[in-house]
Protein backbone atom coordinates (compact mmCIF):
# COMPACT_ATOMS: atom_id res chain seq x y z
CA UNK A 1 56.08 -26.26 22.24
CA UNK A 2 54.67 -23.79 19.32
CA UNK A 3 58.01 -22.73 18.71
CA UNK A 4 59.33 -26.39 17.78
CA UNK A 5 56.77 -26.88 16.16
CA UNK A 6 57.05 -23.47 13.75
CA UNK A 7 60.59 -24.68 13.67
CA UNK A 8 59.79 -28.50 12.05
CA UNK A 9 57.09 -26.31 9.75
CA UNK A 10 60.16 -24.28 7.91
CA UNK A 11 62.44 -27.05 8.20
CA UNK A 12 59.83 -29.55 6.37
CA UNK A 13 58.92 -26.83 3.73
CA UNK A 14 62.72 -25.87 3.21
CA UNK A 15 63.30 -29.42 1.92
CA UNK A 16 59.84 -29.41 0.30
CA UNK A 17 61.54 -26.55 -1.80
CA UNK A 18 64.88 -27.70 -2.04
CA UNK A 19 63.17 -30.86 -3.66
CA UNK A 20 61.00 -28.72 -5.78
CA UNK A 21 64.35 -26.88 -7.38
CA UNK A 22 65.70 -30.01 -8.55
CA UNK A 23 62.71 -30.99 -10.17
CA UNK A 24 62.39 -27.49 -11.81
CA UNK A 25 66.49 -27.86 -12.87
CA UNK A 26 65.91 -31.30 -14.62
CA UNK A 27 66.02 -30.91 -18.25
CA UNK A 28 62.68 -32.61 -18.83
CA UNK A 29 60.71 -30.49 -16.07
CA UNK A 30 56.86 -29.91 -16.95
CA UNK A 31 55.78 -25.95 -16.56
CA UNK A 32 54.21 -27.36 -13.75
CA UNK A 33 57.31 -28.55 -12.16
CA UNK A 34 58.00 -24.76 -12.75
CA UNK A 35 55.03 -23.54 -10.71
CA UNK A 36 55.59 -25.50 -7.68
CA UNK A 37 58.61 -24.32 -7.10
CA UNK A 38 57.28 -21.17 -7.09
CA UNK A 39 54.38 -22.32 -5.17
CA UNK A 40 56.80 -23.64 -2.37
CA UNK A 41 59.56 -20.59 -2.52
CA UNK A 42 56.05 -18.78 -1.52
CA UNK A 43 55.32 -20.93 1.58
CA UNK A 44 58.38 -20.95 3.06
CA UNK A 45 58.79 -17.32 2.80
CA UNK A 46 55.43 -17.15 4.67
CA UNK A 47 56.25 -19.50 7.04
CA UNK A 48 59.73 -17.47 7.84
CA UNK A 49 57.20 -14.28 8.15
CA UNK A 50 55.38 -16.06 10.56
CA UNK A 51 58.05 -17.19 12.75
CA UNK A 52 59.01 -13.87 12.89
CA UNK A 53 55.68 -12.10 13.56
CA UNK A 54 54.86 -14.49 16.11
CA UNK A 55 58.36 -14.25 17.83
CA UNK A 56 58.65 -17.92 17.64
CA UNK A 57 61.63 -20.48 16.18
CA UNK A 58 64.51 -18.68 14.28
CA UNK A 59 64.95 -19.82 10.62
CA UNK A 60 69.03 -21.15 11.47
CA UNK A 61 69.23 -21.00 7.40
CA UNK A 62 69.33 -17.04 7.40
CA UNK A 63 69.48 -15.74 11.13
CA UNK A 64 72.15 -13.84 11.61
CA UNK A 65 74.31 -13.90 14.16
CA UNK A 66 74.76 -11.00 17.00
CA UNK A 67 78.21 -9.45 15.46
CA UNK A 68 76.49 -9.50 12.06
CA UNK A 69 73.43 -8.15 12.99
CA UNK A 70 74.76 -4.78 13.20
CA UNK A 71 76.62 -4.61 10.33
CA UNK A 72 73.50 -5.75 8.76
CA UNK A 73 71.66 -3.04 9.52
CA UNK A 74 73.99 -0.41 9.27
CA UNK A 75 74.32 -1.70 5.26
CA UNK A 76 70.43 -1.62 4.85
CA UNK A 77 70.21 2.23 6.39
CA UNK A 78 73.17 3.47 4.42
CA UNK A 79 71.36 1.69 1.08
CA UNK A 80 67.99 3.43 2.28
CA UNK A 81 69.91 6.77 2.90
CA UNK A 82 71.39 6.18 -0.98
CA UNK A 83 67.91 5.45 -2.25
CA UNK A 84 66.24 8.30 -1.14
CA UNK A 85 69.10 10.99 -1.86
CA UNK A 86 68.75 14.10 -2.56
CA UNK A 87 66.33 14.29 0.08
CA UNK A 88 64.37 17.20 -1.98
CA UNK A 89 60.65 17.34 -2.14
CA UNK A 90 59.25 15.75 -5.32
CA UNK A 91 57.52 17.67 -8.01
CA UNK A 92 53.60 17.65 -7.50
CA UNK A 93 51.41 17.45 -10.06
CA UNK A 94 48.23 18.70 -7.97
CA UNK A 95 47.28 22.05 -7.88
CA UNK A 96 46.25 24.46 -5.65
CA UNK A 97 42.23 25.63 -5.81
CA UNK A 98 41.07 28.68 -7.32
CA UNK A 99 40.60 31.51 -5.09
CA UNK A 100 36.95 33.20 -5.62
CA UNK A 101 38.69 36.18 -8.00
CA UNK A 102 40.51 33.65 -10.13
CA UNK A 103 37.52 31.72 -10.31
CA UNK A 104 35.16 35.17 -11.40
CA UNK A 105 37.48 36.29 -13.73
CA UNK A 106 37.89 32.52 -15.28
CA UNK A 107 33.78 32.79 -15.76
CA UNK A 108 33.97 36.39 -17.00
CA UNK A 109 36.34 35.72 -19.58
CA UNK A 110 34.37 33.25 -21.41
CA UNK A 111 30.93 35.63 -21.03
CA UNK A 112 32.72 39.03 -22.60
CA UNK A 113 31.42 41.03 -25.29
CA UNK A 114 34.03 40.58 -28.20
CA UNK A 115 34.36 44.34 -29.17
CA UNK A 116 33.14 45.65 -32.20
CA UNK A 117 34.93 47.25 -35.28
CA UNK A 118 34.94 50.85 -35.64
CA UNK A 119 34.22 51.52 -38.96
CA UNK A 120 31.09 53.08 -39.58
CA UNK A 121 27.87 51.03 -40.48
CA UNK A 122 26.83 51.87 -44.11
């Protein structure tokens, strides 16, 4: 029953957007016309998320099928693998602390006597 019903939910806000992209495409469409499309891409996408979350009713509009699946997801790892190559550390920009020496000598070198001329006072 929920998952019919999470079904009629994408398929009523799929047409609610396909409606709102012709009304965004017209050549006299309003800014707002604009926004609502946006405003019902955004709904549908959560709705989709939902569905899937919940386990319910698949989205027929982009569920792949069982031969494609893997393919699928053999493309998305190999783009993942490409994204994060070379698989070195990155740079950091923190530090490490002071050890109680560095930290003395850091103090000390501030506090120092400058040294004083040789010449003779007059």
């Amino acid at each position: 029953m929920a998952t019919k019903h999470i079904q009629k939910e994408i398929e009523d806000k799929a047409a609610k957007t396909r409606n709102a992209r012709e009304a965004a495409a017209a050549p006299d469409a309003s800014d707002r016309d604009k926004a609502d499309l946006k405003l019902m891409e955004q709904d549908l996408q959560a709705a989709r998320q939902k569905s899937k979350r919940s386990g319910g009713a698949k989205d027929t509009a982009t569920a792949p099928t069982a031969g494609n699946s893997k393919k699928a997801m053999d493309r998305k790892l190999d783009a993942a693998l490409e994204d994060s190559f070379p698989g070195s550390d990155p740079v950091s920009f923190v530090q490490a602390a002071p050890t109680e020496k560095e930290e003395d000598d850091a103090e000390n070198a501030g506090s120092r006597p400058r040294p004083r001329d040789k010449t003779p006072d007059r």
